[in-house]
C-alpha atoms as a PDB file:
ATOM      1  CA  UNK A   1     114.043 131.489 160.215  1.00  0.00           C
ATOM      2  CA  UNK A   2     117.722 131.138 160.624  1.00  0.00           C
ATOM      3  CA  UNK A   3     119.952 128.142 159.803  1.00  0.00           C
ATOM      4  CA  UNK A   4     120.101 126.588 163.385  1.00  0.00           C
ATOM      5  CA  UNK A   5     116.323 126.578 163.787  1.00  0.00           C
ATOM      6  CA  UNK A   6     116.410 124.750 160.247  1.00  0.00           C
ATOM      7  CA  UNK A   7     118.181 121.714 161.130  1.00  0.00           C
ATOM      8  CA  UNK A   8     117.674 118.729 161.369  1.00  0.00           C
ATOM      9  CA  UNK A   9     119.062 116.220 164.161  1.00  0.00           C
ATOM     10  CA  UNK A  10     118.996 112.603 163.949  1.00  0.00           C
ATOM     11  CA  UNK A  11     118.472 109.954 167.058  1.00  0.00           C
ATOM     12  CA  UNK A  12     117.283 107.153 168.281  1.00  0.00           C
ATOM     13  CA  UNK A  13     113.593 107.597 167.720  1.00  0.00           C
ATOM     14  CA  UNK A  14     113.613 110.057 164.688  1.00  0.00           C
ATOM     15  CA  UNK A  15     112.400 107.306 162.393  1.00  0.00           C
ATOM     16  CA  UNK A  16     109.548 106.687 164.924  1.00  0.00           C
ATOM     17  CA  UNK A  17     108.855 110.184 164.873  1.00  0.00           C
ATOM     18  CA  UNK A  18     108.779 109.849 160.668  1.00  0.00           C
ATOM     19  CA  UNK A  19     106.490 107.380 160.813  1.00  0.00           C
ATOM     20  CA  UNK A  20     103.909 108.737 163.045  1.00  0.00           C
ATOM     21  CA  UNK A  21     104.368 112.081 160.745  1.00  0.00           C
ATOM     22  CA  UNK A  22     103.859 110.108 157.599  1.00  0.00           C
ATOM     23  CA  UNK A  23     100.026 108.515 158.758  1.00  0.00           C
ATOM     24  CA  UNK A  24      99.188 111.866 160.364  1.00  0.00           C
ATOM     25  CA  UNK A  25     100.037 114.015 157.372  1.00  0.00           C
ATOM     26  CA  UNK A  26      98.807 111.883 154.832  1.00  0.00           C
ATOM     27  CA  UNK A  27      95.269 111.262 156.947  1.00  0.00           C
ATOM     28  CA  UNK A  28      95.103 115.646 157.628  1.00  0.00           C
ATOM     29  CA  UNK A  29      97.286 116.883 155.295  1.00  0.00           C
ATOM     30  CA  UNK A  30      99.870 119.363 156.232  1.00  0.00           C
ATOM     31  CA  UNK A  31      97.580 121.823 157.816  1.00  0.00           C
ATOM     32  CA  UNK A  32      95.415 119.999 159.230  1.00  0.00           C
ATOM     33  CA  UNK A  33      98.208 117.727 160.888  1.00  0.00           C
ATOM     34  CA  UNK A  34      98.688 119.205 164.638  1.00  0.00           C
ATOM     35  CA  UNK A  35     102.191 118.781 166.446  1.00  0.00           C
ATOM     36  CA  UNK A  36     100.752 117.182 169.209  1.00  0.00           C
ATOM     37  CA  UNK A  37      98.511 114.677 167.019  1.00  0.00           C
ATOM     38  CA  UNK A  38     101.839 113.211 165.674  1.00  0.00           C
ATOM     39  CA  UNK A  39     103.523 112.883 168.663  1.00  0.00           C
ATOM     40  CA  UNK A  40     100.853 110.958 169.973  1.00  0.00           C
ATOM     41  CA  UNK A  41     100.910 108.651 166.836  1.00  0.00           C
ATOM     42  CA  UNK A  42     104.536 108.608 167.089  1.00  0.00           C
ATOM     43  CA  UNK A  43     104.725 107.837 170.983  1.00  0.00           C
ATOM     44  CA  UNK A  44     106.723 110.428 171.948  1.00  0.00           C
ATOM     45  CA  UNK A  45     106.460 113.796 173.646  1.00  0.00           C
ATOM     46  CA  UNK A  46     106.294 117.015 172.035  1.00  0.00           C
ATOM     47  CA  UNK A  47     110.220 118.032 173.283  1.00  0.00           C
ATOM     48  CA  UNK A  48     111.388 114.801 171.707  1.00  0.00           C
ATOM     49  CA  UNK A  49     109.947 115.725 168.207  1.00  0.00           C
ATOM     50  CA  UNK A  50     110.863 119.386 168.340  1.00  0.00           C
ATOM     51  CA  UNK A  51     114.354 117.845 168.962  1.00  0.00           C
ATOM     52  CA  UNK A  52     114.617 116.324 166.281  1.00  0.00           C
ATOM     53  CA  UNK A  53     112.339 118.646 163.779  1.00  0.00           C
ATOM     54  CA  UNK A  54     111.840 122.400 165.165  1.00  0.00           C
ATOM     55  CA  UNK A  55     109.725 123.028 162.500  1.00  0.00           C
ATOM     56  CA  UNK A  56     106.730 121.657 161.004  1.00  0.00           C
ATOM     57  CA  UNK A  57     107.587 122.176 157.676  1.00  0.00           C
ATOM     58  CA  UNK A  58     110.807 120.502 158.197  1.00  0.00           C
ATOM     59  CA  UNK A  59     109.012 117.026 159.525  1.00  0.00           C
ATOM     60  CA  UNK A  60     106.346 117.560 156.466  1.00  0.00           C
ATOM     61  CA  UNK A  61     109.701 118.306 153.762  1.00  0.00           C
ATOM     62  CA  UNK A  62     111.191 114.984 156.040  1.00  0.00           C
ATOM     63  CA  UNK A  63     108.255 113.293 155.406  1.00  0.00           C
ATOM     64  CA  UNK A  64     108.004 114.264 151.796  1.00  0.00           C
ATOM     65  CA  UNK A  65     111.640 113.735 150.454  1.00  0.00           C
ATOM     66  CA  UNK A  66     111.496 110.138 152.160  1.00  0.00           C
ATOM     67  CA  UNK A  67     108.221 109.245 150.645  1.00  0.00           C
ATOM     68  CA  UNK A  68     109.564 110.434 147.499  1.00  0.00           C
ATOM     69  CA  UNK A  69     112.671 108.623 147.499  1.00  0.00           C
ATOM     70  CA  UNK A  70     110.699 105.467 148.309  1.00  0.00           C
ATOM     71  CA  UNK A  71     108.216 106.159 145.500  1.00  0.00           C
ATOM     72  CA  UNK A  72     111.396 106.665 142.831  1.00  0.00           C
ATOM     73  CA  UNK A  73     113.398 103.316 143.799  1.00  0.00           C
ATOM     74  CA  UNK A  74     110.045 101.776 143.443  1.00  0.00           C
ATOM     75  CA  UNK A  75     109.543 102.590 139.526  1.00  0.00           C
ATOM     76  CA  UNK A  76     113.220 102.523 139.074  1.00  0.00           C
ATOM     77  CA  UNK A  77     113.473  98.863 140.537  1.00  0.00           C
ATOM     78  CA  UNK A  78     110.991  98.487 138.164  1.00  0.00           C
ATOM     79  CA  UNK A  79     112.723  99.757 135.232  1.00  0.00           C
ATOM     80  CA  UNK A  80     114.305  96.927 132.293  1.00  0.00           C
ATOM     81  CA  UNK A  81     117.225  99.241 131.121  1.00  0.00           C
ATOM     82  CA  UNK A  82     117.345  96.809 127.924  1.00  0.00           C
ATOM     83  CA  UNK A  83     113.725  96.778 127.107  1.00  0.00           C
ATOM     84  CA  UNK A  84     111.878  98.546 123.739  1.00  0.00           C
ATOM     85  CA  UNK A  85     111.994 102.340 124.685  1.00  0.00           C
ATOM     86  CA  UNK A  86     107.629 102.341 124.298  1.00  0.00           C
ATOM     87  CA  UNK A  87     107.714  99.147 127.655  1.00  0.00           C
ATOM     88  CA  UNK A  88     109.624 101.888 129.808  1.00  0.00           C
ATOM     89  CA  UNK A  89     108.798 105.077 128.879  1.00  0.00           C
ATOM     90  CA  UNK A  90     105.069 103.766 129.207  1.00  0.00           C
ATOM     91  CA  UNK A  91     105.955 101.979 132.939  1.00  0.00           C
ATOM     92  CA  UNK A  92     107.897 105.279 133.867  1.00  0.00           C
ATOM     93  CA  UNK A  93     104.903 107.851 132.896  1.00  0.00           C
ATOM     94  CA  UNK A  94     102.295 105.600 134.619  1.00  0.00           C
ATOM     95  CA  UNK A  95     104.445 105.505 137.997  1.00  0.00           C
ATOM     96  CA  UNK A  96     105.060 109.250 137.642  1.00  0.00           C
ATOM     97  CA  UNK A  97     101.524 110.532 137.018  1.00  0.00           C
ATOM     98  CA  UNK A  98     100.150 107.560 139.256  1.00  0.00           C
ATOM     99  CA  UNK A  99     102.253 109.726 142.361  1.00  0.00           C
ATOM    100  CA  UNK A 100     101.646 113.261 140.875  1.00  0.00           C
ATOM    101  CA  UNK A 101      97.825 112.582 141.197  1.00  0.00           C
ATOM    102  CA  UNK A 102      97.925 110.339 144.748  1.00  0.00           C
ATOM    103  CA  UNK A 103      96.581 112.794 148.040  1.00  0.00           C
ATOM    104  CA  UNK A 104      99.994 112.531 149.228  1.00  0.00           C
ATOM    105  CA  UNK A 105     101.531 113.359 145.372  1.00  0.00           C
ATOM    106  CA  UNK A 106      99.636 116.709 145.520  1.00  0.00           C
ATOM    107  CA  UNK A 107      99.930 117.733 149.635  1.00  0.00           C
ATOM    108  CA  UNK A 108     103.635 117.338 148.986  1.00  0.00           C
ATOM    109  CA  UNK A 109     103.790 119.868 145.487  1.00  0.00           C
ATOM    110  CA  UNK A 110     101.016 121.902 147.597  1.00  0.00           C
ATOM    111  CA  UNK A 111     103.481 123.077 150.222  1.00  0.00           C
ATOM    112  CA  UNK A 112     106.576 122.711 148.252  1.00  0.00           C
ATOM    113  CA  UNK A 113     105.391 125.477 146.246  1.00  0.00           C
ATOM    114  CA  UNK A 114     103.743 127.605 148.945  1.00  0.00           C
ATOM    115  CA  UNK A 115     107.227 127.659 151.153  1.00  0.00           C
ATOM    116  CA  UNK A 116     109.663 127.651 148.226  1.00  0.00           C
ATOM    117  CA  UNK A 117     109.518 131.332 148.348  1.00  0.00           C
ATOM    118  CA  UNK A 118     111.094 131.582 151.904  1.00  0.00           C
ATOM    119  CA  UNK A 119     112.382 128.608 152.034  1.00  0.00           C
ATOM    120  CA  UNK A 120     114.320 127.838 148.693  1.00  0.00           C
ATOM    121  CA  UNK A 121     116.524 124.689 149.854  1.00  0.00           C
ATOM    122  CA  UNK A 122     113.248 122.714 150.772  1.00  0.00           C
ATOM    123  CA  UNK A 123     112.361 123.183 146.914  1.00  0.00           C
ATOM    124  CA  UNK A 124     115.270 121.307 146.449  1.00  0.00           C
ATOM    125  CA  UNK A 125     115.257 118.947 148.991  1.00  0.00           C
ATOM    126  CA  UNK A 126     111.989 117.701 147.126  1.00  0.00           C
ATOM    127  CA  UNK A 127     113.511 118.082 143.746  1.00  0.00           C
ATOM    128  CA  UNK A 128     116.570 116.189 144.521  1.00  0.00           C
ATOM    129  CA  UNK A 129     114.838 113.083 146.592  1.00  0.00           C
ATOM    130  CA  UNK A 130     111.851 112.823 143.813  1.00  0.00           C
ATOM    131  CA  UNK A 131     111.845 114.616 140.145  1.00  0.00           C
ATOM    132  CA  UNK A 132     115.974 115.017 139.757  1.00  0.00           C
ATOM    133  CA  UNK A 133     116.363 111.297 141.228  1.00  0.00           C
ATOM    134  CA  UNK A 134     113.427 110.221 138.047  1.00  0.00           C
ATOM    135  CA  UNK A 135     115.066 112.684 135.966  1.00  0.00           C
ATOM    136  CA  UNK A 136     118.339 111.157 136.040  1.00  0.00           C
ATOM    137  CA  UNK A 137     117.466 107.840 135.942  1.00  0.00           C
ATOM    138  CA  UNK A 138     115.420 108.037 132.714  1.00  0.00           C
ATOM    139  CA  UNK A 139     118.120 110.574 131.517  1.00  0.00           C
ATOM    140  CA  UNK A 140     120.342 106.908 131.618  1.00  0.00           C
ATOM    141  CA  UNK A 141     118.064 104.747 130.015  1.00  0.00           C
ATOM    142  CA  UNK A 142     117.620 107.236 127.384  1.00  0.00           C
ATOM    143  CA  UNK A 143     121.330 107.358 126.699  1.00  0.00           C
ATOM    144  CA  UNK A 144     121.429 103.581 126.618  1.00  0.00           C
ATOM    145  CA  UNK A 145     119.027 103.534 124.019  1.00  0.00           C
ATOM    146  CA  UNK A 146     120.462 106.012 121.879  1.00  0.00           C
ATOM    147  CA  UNK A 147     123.451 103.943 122.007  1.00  0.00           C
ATOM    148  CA  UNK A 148     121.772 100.730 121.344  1.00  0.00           C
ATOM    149  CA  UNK A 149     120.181 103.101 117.833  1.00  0.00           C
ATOM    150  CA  UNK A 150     116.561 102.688 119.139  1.00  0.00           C
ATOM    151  CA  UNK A 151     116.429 106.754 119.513  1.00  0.00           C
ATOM    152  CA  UNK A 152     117.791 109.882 118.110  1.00  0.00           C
ATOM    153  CA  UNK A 153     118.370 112.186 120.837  1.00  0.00           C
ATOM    154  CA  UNK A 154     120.442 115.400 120.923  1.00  0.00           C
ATOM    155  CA  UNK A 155     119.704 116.747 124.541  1.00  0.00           C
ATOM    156  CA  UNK A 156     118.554 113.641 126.406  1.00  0.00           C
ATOM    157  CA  UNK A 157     118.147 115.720 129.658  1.00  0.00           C
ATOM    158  CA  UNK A 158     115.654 118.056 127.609  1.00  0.00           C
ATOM    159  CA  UNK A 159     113.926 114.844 126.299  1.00  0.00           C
ATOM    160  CA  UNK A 160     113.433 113.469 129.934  1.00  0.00           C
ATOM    161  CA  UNK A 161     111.580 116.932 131.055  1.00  0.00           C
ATOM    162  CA  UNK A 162     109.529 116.758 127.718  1.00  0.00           C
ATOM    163  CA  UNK A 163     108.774 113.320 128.410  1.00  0.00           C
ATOM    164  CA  UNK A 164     107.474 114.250 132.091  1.00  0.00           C
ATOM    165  CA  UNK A 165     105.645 116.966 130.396  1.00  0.00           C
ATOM    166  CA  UNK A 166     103.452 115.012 127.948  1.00  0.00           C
ATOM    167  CA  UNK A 167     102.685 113.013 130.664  1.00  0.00           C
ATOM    168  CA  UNK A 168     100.771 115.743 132.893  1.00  0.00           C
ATOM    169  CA  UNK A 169      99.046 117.179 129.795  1.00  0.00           C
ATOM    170  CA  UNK A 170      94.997 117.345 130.654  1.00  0.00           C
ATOM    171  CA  UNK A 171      95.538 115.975 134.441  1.00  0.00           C
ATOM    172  CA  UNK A 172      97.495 118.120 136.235  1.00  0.00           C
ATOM    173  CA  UNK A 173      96.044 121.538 135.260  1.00  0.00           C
ATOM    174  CA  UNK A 174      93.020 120.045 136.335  1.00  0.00           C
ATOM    175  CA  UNK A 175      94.518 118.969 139.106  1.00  0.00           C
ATOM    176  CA  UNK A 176      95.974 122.336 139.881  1.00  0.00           C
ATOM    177  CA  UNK A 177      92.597 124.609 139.441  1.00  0.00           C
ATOM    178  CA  UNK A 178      90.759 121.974 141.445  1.00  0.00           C
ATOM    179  CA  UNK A 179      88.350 120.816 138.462  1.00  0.00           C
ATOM    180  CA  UNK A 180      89.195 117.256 139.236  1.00  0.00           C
ATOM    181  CA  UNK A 181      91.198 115.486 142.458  1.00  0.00           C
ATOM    182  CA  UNK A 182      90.030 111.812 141.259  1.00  0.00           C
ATOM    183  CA  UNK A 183      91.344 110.306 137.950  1.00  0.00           C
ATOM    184  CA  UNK A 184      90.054 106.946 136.581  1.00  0.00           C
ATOM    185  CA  UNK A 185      93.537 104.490 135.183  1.00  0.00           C
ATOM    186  CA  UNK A 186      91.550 104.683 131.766  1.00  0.00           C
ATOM    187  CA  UNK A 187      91.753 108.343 132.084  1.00  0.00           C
ATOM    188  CA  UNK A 188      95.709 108.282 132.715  1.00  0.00           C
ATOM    189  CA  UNK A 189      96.703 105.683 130.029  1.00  0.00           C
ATOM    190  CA  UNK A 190      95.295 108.111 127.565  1.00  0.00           C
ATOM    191  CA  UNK A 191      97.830 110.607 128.669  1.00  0.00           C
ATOM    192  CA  UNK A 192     100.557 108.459 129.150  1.00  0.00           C
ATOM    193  CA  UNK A 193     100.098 106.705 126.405  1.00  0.00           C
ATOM    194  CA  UNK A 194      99.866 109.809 124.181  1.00  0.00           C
ATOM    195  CA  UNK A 195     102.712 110.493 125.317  1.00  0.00           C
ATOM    196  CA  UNK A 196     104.878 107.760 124.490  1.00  0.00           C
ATOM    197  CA  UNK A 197     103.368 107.925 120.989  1.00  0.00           C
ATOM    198  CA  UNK A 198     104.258 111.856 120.616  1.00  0.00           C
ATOM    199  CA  UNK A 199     107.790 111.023 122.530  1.00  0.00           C
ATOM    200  CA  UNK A 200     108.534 108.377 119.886  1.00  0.00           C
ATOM    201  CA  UNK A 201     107.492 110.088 117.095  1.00  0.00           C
ATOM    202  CA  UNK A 202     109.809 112.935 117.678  1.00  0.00           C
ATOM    203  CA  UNK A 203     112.247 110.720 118.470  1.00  0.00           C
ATOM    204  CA  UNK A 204     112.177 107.168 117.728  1.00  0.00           C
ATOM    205  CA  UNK A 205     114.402 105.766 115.234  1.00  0.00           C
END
């Protein structure tokens, strides 16, 4: 596909058009989600959306990296940069897993990595609205509270991807292989609060 067929143009009803993606694809998934199912939803015709998106992995990746972004102000807003590293890493790795795990979590890393192959920049797209945006906010917090001597940390972007690690340990390769789509919140603190315990104990002053 060549560059002009993977733009993107903005207008007057594009966030219409979003929206009526967003309840189709999260209802049939990206497969299952026809073109001219979400411009029904969406209330407008099919020329309008394939002005705007003329491709369907382009609305999905639109979609996806808006959803995202949503998702990561959420547990960011929700984030006390002063409080005991255990409150936020513990917050952080609950709102992480909590999306990893939702339908929508797993139909977005689905196609991510089925069209990362041909299509590298939506990879990053994804990265940059969701993981790199968590990433580099815990990344900050991190280096606050190194400063503040309540951790020891060399590499503090290492830390954060070791931290994100620990927290899909048990879940997502089940997740992955299809052994288990459903996770109970007793299930998940377990992980996540492993975690934090391992996390602190490598590096917790």
């Amino acid at each position: 596909m060549d560059d002009a067929a993977m733009t993107v143009r903005r207008g007057r009803k594009f966030d219409q058009v979003l929206e009526g993606a967003r309840e189709v694809f999260m209802a049939d998934g990206f497969e299952g989600a026809s073109v001219d199912t979400i411009a029904r939803r969406a209330g407008v015709s099919k020329a309008t959306l394939y002005s705007y998106f003329p491709d369907k992995r382009l609305l999905f990746l639109e979609v996806a990296q808006t959803e995202c972004a949503r998702q990561s102000a959420t547990a960011i807003e929700g984030l006390d940069m002063q409080a005991a590293p255990e409150t936020v890493l513990r917050a952080a790795g609950r709102h992480m897993v909590g999306f990893l795990l939702s339908p929508f979590g797993q139909r977005v890393f689905r196609i991510c990595v089925a069209e990362t192959d041909r299509f590298p920049e939506l990879g990053q797209r994804f990265w940059d609205s969701g993981p790199g945006l968590v990433e580099r906010t815990l990344t900050a917090y991190l280096r606050c509270a190194v400063d503040r001597g309540t951790l020891r940390i060399d590499d503090l972007r290492l830390a954060a991807h070791q931290f994100a690690e620990l927290c899909k340990a048990d879940l997502f390769p089940k997740l992955v292989f299809g052994m288990q789509t459903e996770f109970r919140g007793d299930e998940i603190d377990r992980v996540v609060d492993g975690a934090v315990e391992m996390f602190m104990a490598r590096y917790g002053v």
